[in-house]
N, C-alpha and C. Protein backbone atom coordinates (compact mmCIF):
# COMPACT_ATOMS: atom_id res chain seq x y z
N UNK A 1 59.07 -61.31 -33.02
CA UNK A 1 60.03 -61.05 -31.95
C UNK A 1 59.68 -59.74 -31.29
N UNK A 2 59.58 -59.83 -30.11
CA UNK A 2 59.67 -58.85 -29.07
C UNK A 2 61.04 -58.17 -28.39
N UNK A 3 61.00 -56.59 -29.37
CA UNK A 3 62.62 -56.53 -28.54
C UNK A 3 62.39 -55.98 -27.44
N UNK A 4 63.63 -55.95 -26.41
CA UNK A 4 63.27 -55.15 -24.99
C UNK A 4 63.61 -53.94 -25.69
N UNK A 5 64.30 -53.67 -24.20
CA UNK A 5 65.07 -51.84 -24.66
C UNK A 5 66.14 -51.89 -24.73
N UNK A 6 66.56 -50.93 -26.51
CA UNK A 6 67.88 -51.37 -27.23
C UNK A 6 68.33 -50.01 -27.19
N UNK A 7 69.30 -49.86 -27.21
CA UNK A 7 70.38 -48.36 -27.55
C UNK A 7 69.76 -47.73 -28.91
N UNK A 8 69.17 -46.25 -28.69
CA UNK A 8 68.32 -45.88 -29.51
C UNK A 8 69.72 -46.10 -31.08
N UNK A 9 70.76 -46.02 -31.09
CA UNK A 9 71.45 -46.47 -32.21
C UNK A 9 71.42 -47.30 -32.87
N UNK A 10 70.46 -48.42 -32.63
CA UNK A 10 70.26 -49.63 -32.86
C UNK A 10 69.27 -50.16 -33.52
N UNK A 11 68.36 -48.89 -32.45
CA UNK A 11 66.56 -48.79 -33.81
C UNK A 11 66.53 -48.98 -35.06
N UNK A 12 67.01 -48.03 -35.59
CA UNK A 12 66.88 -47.86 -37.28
C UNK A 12 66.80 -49.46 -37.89
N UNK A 13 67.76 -50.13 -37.56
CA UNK A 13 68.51 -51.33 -37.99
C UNK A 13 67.49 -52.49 -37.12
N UNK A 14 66.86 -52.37 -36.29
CA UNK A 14 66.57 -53.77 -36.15
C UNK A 14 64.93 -53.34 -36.94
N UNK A 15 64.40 -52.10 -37.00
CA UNK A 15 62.97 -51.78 -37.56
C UNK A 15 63.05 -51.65 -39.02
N UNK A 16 63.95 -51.54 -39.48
CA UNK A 16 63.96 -51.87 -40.94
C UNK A 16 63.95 -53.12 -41.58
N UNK A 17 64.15 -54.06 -40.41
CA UNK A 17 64.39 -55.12 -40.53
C UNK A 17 62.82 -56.59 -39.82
N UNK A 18 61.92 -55.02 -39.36
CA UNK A 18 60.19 -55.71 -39.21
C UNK A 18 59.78 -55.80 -39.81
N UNK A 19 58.26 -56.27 -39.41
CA UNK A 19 57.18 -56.10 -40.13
C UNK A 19 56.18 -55.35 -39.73
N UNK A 20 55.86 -54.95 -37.89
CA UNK A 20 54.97 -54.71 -37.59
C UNK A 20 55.58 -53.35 -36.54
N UNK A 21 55.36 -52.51 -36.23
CA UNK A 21 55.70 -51.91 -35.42
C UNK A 21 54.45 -51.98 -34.06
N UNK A 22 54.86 -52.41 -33.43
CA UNK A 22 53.49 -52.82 -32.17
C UNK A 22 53.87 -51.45 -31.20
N UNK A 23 52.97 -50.45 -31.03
CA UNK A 23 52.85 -49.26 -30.47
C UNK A 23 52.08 -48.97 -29.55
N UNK A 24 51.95 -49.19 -28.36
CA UNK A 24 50.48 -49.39 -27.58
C UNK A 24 50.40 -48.18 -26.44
N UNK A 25 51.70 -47.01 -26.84
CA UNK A 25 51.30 -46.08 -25.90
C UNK A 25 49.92 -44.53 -26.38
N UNK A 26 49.69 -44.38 -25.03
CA UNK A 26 48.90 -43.22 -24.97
C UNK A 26 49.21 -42.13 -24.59
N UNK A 27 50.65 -42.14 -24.34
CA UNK A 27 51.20 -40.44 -23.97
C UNK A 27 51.94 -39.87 -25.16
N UNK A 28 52.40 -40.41 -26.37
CA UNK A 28 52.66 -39.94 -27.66
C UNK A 28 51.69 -39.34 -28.40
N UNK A 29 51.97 -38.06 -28.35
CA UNK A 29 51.02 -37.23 -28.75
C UNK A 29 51.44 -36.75 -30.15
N UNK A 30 52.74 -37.15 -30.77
CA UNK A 30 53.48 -36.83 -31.99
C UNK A 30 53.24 -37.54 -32.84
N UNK A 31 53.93 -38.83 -32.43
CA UNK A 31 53.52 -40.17 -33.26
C UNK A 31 55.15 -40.24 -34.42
N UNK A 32 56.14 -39.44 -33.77
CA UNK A 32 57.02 -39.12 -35.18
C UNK A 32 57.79 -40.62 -35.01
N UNK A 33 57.75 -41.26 -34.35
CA UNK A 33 58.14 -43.48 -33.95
C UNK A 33 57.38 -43.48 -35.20
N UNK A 34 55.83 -43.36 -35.20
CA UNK A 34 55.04 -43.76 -36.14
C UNK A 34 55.51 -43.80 -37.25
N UNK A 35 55.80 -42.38 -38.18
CA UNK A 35 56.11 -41.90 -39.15
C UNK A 35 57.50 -42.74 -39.89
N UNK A 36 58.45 -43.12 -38.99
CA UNK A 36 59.46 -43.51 -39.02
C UNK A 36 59.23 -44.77 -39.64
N UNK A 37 58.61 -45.62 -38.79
CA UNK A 37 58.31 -47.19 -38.99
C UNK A 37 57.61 -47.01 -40.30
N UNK A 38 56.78 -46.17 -40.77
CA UNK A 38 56.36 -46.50 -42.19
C UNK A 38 57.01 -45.46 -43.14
N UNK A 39 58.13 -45.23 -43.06
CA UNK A 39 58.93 -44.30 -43.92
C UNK A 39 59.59 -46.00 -44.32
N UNK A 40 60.04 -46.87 -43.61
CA UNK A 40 60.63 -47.68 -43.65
C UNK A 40 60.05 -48.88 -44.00
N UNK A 41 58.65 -48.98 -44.33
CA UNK A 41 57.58 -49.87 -44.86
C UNK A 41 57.15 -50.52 -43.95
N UNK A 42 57.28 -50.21 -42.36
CA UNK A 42 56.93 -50.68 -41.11
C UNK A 42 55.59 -50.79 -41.16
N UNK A 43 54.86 -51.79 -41.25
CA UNK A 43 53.13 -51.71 -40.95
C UNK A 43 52.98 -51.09 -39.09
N UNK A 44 51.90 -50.21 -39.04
CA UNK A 44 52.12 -49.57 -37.54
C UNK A 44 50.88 -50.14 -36.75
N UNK A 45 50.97 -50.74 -35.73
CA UNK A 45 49.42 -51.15 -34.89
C UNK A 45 49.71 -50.43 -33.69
N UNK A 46 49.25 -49.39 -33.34
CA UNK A 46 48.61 -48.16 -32.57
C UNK A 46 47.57 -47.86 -32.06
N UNK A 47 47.33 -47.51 -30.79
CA UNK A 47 46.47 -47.27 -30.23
C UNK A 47 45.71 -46.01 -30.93
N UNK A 48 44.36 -45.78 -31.34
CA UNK A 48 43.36 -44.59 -31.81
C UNK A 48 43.58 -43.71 -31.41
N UNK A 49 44.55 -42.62 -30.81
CA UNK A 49 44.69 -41.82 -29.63
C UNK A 49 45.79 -40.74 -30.44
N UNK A 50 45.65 -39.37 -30.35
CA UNK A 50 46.25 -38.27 -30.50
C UNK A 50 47.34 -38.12 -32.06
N UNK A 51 48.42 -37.84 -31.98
CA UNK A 51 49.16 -38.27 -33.23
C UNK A 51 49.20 -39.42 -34.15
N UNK A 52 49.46 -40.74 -33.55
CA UNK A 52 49.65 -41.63 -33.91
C UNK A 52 48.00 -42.04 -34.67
N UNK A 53 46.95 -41.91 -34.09
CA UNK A 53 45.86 -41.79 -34.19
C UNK A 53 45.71 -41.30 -35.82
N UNK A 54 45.88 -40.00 -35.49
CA UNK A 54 45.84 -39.21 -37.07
C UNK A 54 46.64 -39.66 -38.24
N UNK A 55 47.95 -40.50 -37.95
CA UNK A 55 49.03 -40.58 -39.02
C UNK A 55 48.54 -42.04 -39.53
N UNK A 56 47.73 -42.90 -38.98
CA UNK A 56 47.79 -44.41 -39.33
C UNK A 56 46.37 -44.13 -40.28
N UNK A 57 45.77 -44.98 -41.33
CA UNK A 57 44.34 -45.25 -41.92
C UNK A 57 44.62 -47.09 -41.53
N UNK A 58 43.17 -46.93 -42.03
CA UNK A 58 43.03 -48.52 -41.89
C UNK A 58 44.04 -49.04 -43.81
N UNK A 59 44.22 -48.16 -44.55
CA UNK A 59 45.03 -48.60 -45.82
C UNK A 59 46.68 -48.65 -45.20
N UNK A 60 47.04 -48.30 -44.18
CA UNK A 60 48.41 -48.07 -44.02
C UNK A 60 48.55 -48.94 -42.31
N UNK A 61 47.62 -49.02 -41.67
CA UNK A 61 48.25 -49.85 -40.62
C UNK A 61 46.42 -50.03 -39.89
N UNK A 62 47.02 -50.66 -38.79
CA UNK A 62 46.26 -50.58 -37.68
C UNK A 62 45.98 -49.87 -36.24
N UNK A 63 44.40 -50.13 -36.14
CA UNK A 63 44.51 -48.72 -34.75
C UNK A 63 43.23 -49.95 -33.83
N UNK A 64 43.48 -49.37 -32.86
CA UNK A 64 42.83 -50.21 -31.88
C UNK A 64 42.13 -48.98 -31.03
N UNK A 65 40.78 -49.31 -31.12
CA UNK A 65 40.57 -47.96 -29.64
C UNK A 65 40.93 -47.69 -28.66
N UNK A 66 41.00 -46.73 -27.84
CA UNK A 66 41.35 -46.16 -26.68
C UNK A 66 40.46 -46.78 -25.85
N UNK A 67 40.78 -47.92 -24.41
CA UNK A 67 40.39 -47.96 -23.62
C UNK A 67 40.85 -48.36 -22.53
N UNK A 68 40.55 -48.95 -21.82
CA UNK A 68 41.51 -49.52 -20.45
C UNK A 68 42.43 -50.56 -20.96
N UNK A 69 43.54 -50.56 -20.47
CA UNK A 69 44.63 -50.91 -20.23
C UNK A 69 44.16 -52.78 -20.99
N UNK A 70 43.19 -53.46 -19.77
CA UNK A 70 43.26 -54.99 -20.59
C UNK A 70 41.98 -54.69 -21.68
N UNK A 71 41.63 -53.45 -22.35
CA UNK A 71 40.95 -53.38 -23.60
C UNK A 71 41.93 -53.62 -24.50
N UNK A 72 42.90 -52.45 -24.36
CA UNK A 72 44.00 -52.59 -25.60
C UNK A 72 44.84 -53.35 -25.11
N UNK A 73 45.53 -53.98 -24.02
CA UNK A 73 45.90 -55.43 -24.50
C UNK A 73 45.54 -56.36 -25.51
N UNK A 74 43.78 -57.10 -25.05
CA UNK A 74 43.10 -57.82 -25.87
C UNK A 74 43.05 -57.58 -27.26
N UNK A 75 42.70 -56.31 -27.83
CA UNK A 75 42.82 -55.93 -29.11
C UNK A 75 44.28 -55.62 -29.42
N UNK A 76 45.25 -55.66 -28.93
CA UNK A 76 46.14 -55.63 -29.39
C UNK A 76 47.10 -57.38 -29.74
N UNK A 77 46.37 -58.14 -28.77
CA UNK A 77 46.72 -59.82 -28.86
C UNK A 77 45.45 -60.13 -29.73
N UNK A 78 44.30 -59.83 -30.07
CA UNK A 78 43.71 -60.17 -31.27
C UNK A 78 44.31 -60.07 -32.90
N UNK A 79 44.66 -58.44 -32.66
CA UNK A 79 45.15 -57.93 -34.53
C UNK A 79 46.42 -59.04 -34.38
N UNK A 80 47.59 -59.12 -33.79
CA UNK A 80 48.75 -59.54 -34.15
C UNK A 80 48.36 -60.82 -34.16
N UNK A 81 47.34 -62.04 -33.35
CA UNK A 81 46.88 -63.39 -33.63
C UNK A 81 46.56 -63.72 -35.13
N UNK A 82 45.38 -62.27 -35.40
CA UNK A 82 45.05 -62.26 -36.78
C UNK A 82 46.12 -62.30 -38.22
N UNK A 83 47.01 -61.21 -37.61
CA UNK A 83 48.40 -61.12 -38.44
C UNK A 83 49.06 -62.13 -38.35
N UNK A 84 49.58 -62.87 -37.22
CA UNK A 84 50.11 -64.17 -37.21
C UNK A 84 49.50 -65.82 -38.60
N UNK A 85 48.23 -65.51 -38.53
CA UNK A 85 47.55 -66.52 -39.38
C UNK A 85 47.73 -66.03 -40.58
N UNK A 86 47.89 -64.80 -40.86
CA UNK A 86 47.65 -64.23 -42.66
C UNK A 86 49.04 -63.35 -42.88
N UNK A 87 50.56 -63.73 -42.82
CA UNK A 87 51.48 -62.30 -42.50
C UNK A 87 51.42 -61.65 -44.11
N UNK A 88 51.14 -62.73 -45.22
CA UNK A 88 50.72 -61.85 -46.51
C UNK A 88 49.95 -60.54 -46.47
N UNK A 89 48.91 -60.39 -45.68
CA UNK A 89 47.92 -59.04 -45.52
C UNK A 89 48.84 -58.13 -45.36
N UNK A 90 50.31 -58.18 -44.87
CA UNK A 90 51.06 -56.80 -44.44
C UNK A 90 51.89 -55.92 -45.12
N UNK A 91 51.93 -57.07 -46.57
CA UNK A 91 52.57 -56.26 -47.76
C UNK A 91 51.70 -55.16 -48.53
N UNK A 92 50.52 -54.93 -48.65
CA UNK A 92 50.42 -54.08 -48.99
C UNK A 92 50.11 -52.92 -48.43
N UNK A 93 49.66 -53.08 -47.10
CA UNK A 93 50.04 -51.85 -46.08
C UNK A 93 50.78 -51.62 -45.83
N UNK A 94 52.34 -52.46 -46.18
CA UNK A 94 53.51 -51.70 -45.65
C UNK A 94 53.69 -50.86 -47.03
N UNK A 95 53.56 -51.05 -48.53
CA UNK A 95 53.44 -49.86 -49.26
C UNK A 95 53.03 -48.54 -49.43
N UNK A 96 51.43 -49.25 -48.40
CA UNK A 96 50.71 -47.82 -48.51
C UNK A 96 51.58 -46.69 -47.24
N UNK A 97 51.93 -47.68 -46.43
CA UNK A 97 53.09 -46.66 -45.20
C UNK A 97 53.80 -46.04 -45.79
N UNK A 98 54.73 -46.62 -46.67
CA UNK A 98 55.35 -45.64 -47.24
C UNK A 98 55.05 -44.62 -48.43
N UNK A 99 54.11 -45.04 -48.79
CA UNK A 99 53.67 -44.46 -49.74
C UNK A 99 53.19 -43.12 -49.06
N UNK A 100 52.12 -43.30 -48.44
CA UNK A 100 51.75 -42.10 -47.39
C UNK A 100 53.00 -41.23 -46.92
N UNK A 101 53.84 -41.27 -46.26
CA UNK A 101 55.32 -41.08 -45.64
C UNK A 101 55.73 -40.28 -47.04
N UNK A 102 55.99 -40.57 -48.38
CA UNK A 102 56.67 -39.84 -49.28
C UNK A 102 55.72 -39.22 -49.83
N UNK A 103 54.30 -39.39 -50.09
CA UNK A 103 53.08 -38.10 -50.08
C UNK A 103 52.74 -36.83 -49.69
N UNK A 104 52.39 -36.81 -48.07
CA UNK A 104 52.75 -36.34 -47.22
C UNK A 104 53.46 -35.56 -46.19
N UNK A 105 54.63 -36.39 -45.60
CA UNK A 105 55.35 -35.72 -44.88
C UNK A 105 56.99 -35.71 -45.23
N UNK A 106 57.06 -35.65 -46.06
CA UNK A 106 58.87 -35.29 -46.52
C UNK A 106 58.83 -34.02 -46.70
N UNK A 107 59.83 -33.72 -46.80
CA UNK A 107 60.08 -31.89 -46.13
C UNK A 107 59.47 -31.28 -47.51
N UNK A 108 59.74 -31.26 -48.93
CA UNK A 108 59.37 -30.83 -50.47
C UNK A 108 57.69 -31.29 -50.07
N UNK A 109 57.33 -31.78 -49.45
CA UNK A 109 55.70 -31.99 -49.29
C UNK A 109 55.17 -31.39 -48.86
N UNK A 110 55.78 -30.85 -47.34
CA UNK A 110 55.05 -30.13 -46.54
C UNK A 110 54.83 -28.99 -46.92
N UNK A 111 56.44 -28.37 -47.72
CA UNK A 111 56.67 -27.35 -48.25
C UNK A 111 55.51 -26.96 -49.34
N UNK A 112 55.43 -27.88 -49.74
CA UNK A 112 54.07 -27.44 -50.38
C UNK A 112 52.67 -26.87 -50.23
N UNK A 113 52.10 -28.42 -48.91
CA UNK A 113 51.15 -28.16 -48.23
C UNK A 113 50.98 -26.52 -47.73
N UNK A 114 52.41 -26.35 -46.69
CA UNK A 114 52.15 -24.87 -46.57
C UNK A 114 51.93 -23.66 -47.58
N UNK A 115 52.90 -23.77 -48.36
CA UNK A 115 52.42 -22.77 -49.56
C UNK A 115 50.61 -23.13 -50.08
N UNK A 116 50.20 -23.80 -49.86
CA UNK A 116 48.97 -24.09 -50.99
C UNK A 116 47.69 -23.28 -49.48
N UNK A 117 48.67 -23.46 -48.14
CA UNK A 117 47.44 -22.95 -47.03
C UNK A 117 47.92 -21.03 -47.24
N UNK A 118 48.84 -21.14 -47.33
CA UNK A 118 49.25 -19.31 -47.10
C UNK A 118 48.43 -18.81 -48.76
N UNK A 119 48.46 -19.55 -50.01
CA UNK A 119 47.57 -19.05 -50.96
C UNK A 119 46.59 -18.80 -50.70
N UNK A 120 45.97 -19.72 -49.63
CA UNK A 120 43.98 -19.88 -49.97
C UNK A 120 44.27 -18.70 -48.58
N UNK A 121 44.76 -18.64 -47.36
CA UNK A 121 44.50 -17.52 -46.82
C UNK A 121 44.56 -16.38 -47.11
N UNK A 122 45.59 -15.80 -47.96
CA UNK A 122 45.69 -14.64 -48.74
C UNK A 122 45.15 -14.27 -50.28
N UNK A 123 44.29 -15.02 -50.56
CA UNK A 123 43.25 -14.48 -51.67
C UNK A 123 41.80 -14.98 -50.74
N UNK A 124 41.23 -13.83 -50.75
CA UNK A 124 39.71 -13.71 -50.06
C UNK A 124 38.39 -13.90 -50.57
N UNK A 125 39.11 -14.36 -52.01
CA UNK A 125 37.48 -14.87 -53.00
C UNK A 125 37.70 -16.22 -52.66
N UNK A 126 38.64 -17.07 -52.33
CA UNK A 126 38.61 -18.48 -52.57
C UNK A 126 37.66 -18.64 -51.21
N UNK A 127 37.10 -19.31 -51.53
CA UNK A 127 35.68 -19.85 -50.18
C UNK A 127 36.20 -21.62 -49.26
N UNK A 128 36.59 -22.14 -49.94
CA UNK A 128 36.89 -23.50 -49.50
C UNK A 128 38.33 -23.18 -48.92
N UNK A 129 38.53 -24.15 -47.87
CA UNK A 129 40.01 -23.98 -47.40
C UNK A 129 40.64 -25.00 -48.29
N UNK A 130 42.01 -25.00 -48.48
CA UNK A 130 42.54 -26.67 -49.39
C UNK A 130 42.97 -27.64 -48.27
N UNK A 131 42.08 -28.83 -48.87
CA UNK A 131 42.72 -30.07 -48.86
C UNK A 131 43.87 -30.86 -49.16
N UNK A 132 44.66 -30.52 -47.77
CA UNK A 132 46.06 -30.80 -48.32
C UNK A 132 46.55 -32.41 -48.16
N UNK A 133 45.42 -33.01 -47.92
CA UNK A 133 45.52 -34.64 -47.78
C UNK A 133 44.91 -34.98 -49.09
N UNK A 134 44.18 -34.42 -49.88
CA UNK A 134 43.80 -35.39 -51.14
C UNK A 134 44.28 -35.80 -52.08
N UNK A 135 45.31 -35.44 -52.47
CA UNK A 135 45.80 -35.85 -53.58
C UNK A 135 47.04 -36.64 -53.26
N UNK A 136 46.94 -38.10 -54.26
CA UNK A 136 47.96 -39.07 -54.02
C UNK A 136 48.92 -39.01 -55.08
N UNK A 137 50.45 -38.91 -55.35
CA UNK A 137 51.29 -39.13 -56.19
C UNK A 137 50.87 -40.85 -56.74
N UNK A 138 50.46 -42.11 -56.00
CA UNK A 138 50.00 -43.22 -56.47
C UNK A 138 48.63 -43.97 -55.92
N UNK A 139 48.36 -44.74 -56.50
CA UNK A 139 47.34 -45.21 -56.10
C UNK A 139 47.66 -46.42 -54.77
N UNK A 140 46.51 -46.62 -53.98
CA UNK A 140 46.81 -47.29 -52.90
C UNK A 140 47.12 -48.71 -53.35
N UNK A 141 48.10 -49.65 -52.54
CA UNK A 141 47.45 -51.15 -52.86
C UNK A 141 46.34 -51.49 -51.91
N UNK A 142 45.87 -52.75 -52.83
CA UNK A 142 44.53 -53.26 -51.97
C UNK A 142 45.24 -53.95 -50.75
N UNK A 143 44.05 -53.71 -50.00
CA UNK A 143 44.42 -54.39 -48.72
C UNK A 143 43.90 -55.50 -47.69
N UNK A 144 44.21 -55.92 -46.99
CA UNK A 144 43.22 -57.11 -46.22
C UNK A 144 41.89 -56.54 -45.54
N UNK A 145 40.72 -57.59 -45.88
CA UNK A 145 39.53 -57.11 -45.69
C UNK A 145 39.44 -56.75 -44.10
């Protein structure tokens, strides 16, 4: 189902209630729609482009490249054709969405992330900056090839 445009009060409740969050803009430079839909186990199909870009993997959703207008149409009526024939493939990327989402970006996370960047900047022997994306509280599920 394709909704039009609903009273943003209304969101929460009909996207908790997807499977796919279909995202095809290029002026979202945040992506925090993104974040949302897979806080909520929303699988996200997004255009490759700025925020949204950075927040999706191929373990947690889909991304389509940046190109003209009937590029990402087409690839965007390909993945969901594809999804249409297999909708099993979307359970375990909608885990890894959330999974990512409570990793990541919940406020006790970030809180962390930052403390672990203000350590490595303020001791001057440590040589490597930290990697504040590597480490997973779980392991991913497998996902469609």
């Amino acid at each position: 189902t394709f909704h039009k445009w609903i009273p943003h009060a209304e969101v929460q409740s009909i996207l908790s209630q997807s499977h796919i969050l279909s995202f095809p803009s290029i002026r979202e430079f945040g992506g925090g729609v993104v974040l949302e839909a897979m806080a909520l186990g929303v699988v996200p199909l997004i255009v490759d482009y700025a925020g949204p870009g950075e927040l999706v993997s191929a373990d947690t959703g889909f991304k389509v490249p940046c190109g003209s207008r009937e590029d990402i149409i087409a690839a965007f009526a390909e993945t969901l054709t594809r999804l249409s024939d297999n909708p099993a493939s979307l359970a375990p990327l909608a885990r890894n969405a959330k999974a990512r989402v409570d990793d990541y970006f919940l406020w006790p996370r970030k809180a962390e992330q930052i403390r672990h960047v203000y350590d490595w900047a303020l001791d001057e022997r440590r040589a490597e900056k930290p990697d504040i994306f590597t480490a997973r509280s779980r392991p991913l599920a497998a996902t469609m090839p």
